[in-house]
Protein backbone atom coordinates (compact mmCIF):
# COMPACT_ATOMS: atom_id res chain seq x y z
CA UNK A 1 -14.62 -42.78 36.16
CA UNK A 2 -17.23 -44.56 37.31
CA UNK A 3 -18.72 -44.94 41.09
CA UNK A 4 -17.36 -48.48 41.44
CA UNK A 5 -13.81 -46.91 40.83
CA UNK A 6 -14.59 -43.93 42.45
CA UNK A 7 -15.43 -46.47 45.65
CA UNK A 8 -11.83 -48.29 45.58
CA UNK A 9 -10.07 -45.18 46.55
CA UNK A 10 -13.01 -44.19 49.15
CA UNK A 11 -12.96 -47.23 50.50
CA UNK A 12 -8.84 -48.00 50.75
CA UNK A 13 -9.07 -44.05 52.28
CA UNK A 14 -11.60 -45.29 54.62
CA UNK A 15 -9.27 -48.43 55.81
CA UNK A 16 -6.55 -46.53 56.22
CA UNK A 17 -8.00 -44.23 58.49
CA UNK A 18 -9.91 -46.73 60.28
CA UNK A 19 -5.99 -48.28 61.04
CA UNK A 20 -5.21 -45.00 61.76
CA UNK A 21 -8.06 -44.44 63.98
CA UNK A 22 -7.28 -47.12 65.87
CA UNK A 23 -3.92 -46.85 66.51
CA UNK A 24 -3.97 -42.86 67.49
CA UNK A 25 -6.83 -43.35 69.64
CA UNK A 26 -4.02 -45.64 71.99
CA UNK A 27 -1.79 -42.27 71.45
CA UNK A 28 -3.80 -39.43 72.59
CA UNK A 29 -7.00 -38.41 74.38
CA UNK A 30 -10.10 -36.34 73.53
CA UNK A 31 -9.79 -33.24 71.51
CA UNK A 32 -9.20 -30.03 73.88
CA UNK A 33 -11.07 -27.20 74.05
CA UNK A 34 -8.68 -25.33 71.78
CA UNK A 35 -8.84 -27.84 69.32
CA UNK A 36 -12.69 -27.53 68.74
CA UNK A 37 -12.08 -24.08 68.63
CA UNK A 38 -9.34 -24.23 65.64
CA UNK A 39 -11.82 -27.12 63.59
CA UNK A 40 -15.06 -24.83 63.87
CA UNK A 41 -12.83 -21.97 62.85
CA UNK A 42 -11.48 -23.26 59.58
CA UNK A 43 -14.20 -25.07 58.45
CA UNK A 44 -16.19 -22.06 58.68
CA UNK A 45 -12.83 -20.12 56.87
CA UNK A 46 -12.82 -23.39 54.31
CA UNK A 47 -16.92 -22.56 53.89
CA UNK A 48 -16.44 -18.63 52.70
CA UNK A 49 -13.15 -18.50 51.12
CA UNK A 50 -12.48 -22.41 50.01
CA UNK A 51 -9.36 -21.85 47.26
CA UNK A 52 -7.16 -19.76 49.54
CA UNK A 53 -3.68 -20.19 50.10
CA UNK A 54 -3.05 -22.38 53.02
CA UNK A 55 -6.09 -24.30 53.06
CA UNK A 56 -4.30 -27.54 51.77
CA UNK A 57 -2.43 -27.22 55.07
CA UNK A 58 -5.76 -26.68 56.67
CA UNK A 59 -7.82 -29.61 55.35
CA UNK A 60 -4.43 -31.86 56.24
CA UNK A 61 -4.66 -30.92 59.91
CA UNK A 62 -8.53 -31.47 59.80
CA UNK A 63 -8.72 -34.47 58.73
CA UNK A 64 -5.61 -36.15 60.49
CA UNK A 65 -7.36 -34.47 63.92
CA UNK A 66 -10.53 -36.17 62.99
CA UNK A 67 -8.69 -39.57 62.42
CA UNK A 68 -7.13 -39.09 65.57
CA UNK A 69 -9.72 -37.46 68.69
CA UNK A 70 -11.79 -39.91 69.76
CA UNK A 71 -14.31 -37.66 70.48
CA UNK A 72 -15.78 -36.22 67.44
CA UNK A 73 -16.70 -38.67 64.80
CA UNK A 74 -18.48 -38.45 61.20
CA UNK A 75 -19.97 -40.55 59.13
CA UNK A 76 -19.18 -39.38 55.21
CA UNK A 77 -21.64 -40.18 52.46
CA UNK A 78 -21.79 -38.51 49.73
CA UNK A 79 -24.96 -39.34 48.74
CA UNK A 80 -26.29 -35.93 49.03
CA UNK A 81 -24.32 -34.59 46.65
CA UNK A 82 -24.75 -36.54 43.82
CA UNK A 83 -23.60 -36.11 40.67
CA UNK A 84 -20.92 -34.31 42.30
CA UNK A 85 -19.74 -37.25 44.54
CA UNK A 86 -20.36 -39.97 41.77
CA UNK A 87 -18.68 -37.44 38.56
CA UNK A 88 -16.76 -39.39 36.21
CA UNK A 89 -14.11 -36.83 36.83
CA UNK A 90 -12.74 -35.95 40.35
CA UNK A 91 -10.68 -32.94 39.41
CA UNK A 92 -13.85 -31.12 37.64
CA UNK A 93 -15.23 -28.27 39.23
CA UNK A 94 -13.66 -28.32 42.67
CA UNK A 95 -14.99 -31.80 43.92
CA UNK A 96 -12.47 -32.50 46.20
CA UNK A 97 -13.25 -29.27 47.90
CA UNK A 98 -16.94 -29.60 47.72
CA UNK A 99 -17.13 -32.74 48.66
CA UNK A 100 -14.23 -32.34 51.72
CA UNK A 101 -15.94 -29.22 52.86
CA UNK A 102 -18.90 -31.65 53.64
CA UNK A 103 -17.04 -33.69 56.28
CA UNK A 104 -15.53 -30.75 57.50
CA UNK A 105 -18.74 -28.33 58.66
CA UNK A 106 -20.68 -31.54 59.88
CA UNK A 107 -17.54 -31.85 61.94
CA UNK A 108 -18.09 -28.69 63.06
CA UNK A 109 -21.70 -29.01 63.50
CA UNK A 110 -20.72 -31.99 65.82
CA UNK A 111 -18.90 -30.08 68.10
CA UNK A 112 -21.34 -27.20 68.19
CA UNK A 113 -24.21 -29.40 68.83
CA UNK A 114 -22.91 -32.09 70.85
CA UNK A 115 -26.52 -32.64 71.43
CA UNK A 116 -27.29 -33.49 67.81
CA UNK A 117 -24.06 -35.25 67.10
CA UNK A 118 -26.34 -38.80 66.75
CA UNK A 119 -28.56 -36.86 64.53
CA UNK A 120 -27.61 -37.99 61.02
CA UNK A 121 -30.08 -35.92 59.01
CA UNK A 122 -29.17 -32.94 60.97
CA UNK A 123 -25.45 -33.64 60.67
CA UNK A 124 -25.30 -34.50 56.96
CA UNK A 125 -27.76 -31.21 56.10
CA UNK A 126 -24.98 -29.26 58.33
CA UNK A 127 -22.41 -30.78 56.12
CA UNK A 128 -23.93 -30.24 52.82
CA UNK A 129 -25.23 -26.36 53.80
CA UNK A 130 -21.10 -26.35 54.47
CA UNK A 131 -20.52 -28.18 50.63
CA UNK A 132 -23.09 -25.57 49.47
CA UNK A 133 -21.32 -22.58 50.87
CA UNK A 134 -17.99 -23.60 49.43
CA UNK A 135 -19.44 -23.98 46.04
CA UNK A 136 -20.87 -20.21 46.00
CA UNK A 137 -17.88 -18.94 47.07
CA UNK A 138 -15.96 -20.65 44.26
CA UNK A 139 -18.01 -19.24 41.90
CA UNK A 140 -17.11 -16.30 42.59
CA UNK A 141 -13.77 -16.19 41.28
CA UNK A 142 -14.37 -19.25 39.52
CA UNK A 143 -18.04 -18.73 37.45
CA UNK A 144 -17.50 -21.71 34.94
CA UNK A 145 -17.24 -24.15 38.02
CA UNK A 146 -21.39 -24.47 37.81
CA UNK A 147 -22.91 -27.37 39.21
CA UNK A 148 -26.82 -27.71 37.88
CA UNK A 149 -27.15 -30.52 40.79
CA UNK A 150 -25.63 -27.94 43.41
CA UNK A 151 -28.21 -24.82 42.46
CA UNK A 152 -30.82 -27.24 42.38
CA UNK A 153 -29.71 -27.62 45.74
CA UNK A 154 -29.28 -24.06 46.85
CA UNK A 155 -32.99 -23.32 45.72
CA UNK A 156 -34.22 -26.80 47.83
CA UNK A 157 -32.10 -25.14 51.09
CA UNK A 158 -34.02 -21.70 50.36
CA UNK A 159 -37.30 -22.96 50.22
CA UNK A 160 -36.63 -25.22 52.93
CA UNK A 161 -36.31 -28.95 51.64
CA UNK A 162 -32.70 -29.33 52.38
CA UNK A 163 -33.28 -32.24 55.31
CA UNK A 164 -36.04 -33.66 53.28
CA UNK A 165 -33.16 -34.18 50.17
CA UNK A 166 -30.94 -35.66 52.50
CA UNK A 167 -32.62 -37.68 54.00
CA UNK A 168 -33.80 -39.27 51.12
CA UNK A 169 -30.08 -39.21 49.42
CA UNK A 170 -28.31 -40.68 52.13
CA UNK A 171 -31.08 -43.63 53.43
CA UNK A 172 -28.40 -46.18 52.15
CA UNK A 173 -26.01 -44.75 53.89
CA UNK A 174 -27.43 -44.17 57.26
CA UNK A 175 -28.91 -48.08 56.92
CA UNK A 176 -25.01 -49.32 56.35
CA UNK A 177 -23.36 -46.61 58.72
């Protein structure tokens, strides 16, 4: 698959929600205190044990709370992961939860660091550092699921060029967004 037809689906996901967005933020009001709570808790259960049981459930309540508060918003890219957002196949190697678990700790970040929620470097490194996370835990149980792009990574967040990757990575993004 290339990333023109990996973009269709993004992009029909992405109007969707945007209809979506628009029509629950007529419904309800901000996210509650309990809320933020229950989002910082399982993306930070998503981050260390990603393949549980339940977490489909999980990742469905995220991301429909996300459509709907119109208090915490992300912008997703992608970018920063690569080969692993642009792979020819979307069911190798645990993409959709890599790539999910991104939107889901820069969520998190968000509402941790209101302060830093119009910080898009610091919001996408939270988000990939949550991607990154994810992927060591699924190799784990799960040691054929290697990524060369995602250790290259891991050794880039250890020696402390995480930010400087994404910010180069997602420039396109962050112009457009």
């Amino acid at each position: 698959m290339t990333s023109r037809s990996i973009l269709l689906p993004c992009l029909l996901f992405l109007f969707l929600s945007a209809n979506l967005f628009a029509q629950s933020q007529q419904k309800r009001g901000p996210s509650t205190p309990e809320e933020r709570t229950k989002a910082v808790q399982i993306a930070r259960g998503l981050e260390s044990d990603p393949l549980q049981p339940g977490n489909k459930d999980m990742r469905t309540w995220f991301t429909l709370w996300l459509i709907e508060v119109p208090d915490i918003t992300v912008q997703v890219c992608g970018e920063e992961l690569g080969p692993v957002f642009h792979e020819s196949n979307r069911d190798k190697n645990f993409v959709s939860e890599i790539f999910g678990q991104s939107m889901f700790s820069a969520a998190s970040f968000v509402i941790e660091h209101p302060d830093q929620a119009k910080n898009a470097i610091a919001v996408y490194t939270a988000g990939l550092e949550g991607s990154l996370k994810a992927y060591q835990s699924i190799l784990k149980t799960h040691p054929e699921a290697k990524w060369p792009f995602l250790d290259d990574l891991i050794l880039k967040q250890q020696k402390g060029e995480l930010a400087k990757h994404v910010e180069k990575a997602t420039a396109k993004c962050r112009k457009h967004g």
